[in-house]
PDB file of N, CA and C in Angstrom:
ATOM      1  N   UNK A   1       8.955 -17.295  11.256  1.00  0.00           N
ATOM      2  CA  UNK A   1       8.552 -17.751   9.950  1.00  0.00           C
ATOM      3  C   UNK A   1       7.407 -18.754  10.039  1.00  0.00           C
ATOM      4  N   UNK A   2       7.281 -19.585  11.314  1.00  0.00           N
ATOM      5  CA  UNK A   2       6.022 -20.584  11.169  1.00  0.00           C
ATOM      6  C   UNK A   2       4.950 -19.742  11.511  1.00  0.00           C
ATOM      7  N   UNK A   3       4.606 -18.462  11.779  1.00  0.00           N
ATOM      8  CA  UNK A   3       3.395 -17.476  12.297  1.00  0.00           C
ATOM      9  C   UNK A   3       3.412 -16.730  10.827  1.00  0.00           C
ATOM     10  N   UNK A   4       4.517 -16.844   9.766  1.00  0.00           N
ATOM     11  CA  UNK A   4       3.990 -15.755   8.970  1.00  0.00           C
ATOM     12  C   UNK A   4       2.729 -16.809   7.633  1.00  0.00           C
ATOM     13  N   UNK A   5       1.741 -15.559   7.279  1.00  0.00           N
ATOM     14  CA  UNK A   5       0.991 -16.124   6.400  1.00  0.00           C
ATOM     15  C   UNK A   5       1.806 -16.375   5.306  1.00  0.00           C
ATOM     16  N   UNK A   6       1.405 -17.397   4.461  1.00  0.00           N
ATOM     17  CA  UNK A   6       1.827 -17.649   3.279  1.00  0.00           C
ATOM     18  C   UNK A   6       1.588 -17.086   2.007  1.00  0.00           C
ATOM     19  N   UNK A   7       0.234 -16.297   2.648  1.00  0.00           N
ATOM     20  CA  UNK A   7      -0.247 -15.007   1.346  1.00  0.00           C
ATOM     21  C   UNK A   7       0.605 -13.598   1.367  1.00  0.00           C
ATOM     22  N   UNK A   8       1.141 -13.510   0.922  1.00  0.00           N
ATOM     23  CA  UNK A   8       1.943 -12.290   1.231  1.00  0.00           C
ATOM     24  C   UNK A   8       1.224 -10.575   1.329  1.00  0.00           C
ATOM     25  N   UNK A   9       0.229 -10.727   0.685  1.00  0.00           N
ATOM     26  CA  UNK A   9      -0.821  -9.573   1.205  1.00  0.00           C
ATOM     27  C   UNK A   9      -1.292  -8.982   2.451  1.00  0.00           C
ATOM     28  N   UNK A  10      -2.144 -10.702   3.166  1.00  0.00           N
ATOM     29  CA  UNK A  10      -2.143 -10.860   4.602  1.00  0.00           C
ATOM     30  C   UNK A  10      -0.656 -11.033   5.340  1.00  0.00           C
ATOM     31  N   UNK A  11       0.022 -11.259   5.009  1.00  0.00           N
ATOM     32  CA  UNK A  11       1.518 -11.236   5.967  1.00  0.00           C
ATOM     33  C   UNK A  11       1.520  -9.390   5.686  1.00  0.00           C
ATOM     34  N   UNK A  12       2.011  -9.119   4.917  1.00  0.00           N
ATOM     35  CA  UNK A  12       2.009  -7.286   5.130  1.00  0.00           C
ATOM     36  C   UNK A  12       0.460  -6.708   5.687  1.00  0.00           C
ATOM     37  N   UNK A  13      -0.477  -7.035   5.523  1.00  0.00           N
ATOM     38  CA  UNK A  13      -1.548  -6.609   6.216  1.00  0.00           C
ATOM     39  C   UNK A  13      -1.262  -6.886   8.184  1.00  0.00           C
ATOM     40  N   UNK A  14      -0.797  -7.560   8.147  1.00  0.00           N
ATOM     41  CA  UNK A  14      -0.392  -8.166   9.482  1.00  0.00           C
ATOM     42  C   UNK A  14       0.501  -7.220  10.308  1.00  0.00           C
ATOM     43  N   UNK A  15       1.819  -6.919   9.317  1.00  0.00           N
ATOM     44  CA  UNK A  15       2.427  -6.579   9.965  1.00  0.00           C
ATOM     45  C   UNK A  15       2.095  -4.799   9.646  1.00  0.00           C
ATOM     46  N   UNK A  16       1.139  -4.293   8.666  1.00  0.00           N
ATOM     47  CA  UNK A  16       1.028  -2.812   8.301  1.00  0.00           C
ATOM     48  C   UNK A  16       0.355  -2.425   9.813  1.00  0.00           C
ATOM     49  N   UNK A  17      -0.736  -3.453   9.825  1.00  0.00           N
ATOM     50  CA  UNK A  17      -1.119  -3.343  11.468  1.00  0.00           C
ATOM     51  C   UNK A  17      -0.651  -3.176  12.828  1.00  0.00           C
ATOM     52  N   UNK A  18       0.147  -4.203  13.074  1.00  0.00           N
ATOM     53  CA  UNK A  18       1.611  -4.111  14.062  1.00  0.00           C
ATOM     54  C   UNK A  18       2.140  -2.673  14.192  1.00  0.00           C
ATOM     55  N   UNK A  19       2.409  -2.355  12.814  1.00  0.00           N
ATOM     56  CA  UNK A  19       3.137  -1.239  12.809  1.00  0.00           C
ATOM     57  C   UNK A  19       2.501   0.053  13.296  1.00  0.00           C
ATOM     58  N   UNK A  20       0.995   0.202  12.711  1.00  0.00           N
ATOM     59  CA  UNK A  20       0.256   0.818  13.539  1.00  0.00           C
ATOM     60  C   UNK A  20      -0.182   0.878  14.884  1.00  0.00           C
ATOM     61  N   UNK A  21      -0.737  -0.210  15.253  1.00  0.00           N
ATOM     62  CA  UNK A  21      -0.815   0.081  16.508  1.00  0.00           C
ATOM     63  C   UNK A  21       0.289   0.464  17.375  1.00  0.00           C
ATOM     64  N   UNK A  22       1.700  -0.062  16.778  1.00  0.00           N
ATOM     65  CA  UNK A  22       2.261   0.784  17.782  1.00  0.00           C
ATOM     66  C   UNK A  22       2.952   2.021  17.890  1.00  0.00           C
ATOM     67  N   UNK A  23       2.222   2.939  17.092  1.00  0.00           N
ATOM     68  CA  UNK A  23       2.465   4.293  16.501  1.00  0.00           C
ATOM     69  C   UNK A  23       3.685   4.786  16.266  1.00  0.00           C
ATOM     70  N   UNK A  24       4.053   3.591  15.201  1.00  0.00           N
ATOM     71  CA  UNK A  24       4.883   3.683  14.195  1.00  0.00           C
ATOM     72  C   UNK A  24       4.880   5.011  13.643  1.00  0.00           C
ATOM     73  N   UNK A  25       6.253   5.723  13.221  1.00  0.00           N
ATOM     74  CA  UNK A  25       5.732   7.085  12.568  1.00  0.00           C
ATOM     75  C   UNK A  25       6.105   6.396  11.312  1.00  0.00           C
ATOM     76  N   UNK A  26       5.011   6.984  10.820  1.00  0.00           N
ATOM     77  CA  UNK A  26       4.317   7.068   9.101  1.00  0.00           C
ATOM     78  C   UNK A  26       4.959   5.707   8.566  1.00  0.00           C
ATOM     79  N   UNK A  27       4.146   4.585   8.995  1.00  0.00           N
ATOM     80  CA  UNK A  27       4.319   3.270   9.386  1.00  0.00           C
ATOM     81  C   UNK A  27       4.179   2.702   7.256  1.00  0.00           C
ATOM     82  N   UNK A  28       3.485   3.782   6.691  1.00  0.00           N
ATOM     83  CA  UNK A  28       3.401   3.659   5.207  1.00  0.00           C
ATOM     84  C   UNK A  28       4.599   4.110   4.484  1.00  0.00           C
ATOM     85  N   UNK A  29       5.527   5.068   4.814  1.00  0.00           N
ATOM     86  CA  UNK A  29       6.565   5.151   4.119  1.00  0.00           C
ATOM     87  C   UNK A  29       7.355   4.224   3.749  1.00  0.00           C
ATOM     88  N   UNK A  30       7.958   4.252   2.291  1.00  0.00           N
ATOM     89  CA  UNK A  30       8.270   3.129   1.927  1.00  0.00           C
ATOM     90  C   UNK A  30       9.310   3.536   0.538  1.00  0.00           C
ATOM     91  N   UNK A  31      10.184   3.066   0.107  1.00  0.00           N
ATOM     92  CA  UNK A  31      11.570   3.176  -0.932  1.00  0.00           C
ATOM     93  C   UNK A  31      10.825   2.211  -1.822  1.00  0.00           C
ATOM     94  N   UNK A  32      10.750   3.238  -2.885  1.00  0.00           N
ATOM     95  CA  UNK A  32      10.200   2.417  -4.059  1.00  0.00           C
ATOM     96  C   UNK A  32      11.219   2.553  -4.807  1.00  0.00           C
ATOM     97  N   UNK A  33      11.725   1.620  -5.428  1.00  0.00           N
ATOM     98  CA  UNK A  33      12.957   1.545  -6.889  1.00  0.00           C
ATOM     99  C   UNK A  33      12.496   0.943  -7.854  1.00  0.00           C
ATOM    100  N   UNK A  34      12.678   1.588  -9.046  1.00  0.00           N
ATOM    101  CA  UNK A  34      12.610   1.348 -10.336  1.00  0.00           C
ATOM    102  C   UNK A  34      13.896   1.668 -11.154  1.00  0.00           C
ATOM    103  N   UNK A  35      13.534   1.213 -12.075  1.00  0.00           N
ATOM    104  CA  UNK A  35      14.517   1.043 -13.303  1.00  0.00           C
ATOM    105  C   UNK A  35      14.268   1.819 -14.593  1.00  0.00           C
ATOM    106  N   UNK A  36      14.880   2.312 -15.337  1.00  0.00           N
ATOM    107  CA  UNK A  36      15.021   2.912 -17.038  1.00  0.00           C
ATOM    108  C   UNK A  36      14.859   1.624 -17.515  1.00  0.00           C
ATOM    109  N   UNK A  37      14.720   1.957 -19.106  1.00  0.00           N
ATOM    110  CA  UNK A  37      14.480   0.931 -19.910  1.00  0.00           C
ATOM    111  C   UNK A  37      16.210   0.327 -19.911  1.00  0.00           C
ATOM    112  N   UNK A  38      17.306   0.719 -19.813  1.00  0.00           N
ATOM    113  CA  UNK A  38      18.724   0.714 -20.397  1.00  0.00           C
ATOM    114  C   UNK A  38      19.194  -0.237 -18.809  1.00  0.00           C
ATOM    115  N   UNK A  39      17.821  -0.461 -17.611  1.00  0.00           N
ATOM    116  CA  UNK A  39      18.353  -0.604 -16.481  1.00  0.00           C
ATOM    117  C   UNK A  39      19.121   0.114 -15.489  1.00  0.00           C
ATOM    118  N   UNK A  40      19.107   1.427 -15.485  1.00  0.00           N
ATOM    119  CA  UNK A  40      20.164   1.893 -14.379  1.00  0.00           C
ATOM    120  C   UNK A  40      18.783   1.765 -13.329  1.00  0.00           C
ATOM    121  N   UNK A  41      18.937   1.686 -11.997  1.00  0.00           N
ATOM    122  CA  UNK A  41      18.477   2.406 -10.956  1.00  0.00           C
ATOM    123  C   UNK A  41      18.306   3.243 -10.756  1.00  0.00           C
ATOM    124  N   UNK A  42      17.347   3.744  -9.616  1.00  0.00           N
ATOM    125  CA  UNK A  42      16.595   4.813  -9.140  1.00  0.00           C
ATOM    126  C   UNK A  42      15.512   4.411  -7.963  1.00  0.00           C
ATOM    127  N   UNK A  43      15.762   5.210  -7.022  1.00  0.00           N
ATOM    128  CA  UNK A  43      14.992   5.067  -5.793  1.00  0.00           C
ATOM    129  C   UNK A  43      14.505   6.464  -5.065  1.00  0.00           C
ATOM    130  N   UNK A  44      13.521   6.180  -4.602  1.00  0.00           N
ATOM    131  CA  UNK A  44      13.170   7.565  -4.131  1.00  0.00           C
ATOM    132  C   UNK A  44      11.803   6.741  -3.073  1.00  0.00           C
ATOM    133  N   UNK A  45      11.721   7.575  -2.255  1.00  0.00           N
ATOM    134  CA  UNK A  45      10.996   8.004  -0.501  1.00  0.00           C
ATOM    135  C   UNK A  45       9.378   8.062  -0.998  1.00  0.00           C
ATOM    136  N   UNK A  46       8.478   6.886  -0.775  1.00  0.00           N
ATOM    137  CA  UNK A  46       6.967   7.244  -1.054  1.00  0.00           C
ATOM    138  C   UNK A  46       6.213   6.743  -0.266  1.00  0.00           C
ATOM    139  N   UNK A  47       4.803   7.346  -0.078  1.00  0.00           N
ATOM    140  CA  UNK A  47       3.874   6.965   0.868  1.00  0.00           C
ATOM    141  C   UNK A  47       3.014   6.322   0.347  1.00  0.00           C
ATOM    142  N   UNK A  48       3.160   4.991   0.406  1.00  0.00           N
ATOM    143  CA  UNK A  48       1.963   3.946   0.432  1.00  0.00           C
ATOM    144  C   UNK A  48       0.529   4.997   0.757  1.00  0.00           C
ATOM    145  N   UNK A  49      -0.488   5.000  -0.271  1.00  0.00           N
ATOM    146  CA  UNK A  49      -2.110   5.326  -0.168  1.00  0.00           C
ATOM    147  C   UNK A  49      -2.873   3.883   0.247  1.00  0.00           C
ATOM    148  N   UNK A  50      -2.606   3.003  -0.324  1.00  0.00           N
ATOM    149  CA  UNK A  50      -3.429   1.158   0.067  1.00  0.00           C
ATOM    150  C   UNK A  50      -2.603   0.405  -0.684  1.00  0.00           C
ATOM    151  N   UNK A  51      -3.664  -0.373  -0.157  1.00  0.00           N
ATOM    152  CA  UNK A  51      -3.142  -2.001  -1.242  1.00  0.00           C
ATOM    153  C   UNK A  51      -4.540  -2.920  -1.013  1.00  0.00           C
ATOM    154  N   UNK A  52      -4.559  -3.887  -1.795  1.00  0.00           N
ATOM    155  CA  UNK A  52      -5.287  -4.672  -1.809  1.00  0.00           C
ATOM    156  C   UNK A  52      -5.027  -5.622  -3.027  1.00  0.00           C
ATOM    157  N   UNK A  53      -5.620  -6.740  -2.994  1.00  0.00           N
ATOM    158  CA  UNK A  53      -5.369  -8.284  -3.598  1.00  0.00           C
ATOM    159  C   UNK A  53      -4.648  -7.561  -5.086  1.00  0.00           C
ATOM    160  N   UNK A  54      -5.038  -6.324  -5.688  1.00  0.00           N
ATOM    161  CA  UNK A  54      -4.436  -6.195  -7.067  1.00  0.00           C
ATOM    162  C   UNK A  54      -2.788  -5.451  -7.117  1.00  0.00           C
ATOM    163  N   UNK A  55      -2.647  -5.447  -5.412  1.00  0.00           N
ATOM    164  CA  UNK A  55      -1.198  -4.922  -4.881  1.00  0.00           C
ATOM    165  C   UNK A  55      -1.148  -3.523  -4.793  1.00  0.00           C
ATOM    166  N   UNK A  56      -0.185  -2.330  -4.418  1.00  0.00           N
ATOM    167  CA  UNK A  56       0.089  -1.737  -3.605  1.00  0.00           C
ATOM    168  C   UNK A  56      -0.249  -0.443  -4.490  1.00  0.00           C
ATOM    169  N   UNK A  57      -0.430   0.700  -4.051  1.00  0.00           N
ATOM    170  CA  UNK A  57      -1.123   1.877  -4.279  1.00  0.00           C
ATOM    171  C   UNK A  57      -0.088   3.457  -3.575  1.00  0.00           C
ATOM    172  N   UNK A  58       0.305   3.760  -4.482  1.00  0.00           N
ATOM    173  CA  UNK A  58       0.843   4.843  -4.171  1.00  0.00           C
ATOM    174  C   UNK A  58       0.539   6.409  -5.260  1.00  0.00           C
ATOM    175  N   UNK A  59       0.475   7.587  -5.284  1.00  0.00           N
ATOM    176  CA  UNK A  59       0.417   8.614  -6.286  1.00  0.00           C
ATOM    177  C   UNK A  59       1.667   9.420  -6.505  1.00  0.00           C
ATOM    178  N   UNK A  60       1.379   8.940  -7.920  1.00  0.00           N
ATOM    179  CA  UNK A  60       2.818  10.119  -8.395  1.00  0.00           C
ATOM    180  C   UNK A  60       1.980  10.843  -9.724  1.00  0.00           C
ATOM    181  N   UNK A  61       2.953  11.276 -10.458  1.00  0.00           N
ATOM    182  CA  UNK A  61       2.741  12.420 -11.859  1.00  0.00           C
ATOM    183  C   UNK A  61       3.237  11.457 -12.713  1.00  0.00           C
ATOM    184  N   UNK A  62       2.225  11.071 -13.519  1.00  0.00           N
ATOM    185  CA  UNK A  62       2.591  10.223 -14.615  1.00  0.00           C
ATOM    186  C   UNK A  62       3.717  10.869 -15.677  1.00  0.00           C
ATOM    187  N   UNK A  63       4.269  11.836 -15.465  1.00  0.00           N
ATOM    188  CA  UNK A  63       5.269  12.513 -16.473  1.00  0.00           C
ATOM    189  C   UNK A  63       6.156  12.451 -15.728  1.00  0.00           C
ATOM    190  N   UNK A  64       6.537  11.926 -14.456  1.00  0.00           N
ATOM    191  CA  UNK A  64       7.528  12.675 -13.303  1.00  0.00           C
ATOM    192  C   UNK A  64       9.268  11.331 -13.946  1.00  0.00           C
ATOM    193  N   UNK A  65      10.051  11.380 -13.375  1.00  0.00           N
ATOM    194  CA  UNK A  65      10.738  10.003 -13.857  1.00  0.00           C
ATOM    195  C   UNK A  65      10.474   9.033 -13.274  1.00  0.00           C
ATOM    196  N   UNK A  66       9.746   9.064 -12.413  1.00  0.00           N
ATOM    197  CA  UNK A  66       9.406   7.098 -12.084  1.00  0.00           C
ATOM    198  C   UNK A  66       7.984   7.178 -12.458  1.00  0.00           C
ATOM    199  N   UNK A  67       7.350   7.785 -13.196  1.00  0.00           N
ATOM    200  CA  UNK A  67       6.491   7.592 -13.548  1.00  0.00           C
ATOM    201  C   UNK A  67       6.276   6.986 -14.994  1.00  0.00           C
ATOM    202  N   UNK A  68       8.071   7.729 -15.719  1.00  0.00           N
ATOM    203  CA  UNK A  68       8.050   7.178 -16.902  1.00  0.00           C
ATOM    204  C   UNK A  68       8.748   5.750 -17.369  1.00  0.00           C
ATOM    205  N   UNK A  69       9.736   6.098 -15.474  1.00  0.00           N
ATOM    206  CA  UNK A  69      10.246   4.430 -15.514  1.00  0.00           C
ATOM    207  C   UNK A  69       9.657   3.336 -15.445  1.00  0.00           C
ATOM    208  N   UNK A  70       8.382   4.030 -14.707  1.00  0.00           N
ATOM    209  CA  UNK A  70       7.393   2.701 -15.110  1.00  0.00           C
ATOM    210  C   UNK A  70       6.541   1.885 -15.679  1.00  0.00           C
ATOM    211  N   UNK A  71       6.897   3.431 -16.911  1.00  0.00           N
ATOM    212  CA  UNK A  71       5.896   3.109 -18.389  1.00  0.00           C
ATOM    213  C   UNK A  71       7.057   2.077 -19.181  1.00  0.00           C
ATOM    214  N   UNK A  72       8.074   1.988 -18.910  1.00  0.00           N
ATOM    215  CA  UNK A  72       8.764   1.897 -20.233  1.00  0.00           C
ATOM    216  C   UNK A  72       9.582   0.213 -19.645  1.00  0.00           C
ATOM    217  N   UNK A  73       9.324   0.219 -17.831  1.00  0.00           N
ATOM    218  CA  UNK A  73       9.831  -0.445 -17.541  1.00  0.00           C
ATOM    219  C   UNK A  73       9.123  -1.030 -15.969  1.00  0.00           C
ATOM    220  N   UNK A  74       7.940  -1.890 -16.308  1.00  0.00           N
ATOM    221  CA  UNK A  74       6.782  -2.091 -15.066  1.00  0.00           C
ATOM    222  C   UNK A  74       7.450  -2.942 -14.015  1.00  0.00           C
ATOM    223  N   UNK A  75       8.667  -3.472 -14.010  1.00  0.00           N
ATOM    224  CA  UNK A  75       8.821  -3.667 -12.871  1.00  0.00           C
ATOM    225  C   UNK A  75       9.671  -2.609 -11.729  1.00  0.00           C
ATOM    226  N   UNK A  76       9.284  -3.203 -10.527  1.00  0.00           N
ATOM    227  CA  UNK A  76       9.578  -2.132  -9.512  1.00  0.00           C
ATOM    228  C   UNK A  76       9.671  -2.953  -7.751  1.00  0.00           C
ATOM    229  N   UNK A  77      10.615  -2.519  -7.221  1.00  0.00           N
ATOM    230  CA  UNK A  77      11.075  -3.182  -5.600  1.00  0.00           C
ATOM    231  C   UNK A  77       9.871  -1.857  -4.719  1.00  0.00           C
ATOM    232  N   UNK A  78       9.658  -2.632  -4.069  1.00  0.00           N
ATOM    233  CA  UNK A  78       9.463  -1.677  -2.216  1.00  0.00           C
ATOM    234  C   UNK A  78       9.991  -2.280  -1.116  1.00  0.00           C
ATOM    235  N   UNK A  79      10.521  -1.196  -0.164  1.00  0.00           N
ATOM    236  CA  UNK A  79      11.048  -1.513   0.863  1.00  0.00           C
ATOM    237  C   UNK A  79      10.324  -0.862   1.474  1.00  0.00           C
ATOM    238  N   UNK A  80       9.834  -1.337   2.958  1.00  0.00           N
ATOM    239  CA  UNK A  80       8.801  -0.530   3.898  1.00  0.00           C
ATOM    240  C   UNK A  80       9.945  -0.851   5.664  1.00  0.00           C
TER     241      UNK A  80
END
């Protein structure tokens, strides 16, 4: 914890790196969960595309259900 950055961007940039170099398989996969408007859960298996300072980047189908969970309900967890 005294080596990790305090920016949390550069701390995952840090360690997205780590993970690469040491040929991590598919070192971007990552459990994204979201929520309905009513709150139930939902999680499902996605591949990080980037990130940068405006945060994390992934593609889905804006009609799909976490696409609509996240119209109706913008917050959302990742686990990498």
């Amino acid at each position: 914890e005294n080596t990790l950055d305090p920016n949390p961007l550069v701390a995952f940039q840090e360690w997205f790196d780590e993970a690469c170099a040491a040929n991590v398989h598919e070192p971007n996969a990552m459990c994204l969960a979201t929520a309905d408007k009513e709150g139930a859960p939902s999680a499902r298996i996605m591949l990080l595309k980037g990130f940068d300072e405006s945060g994390f980047v992934w593609f889905t189908n804006y009609e799909s259900r976490k696409g609509q969970e996240l119209q109706s309900n913008p917050k959302a967890s990742l686990l990498f």
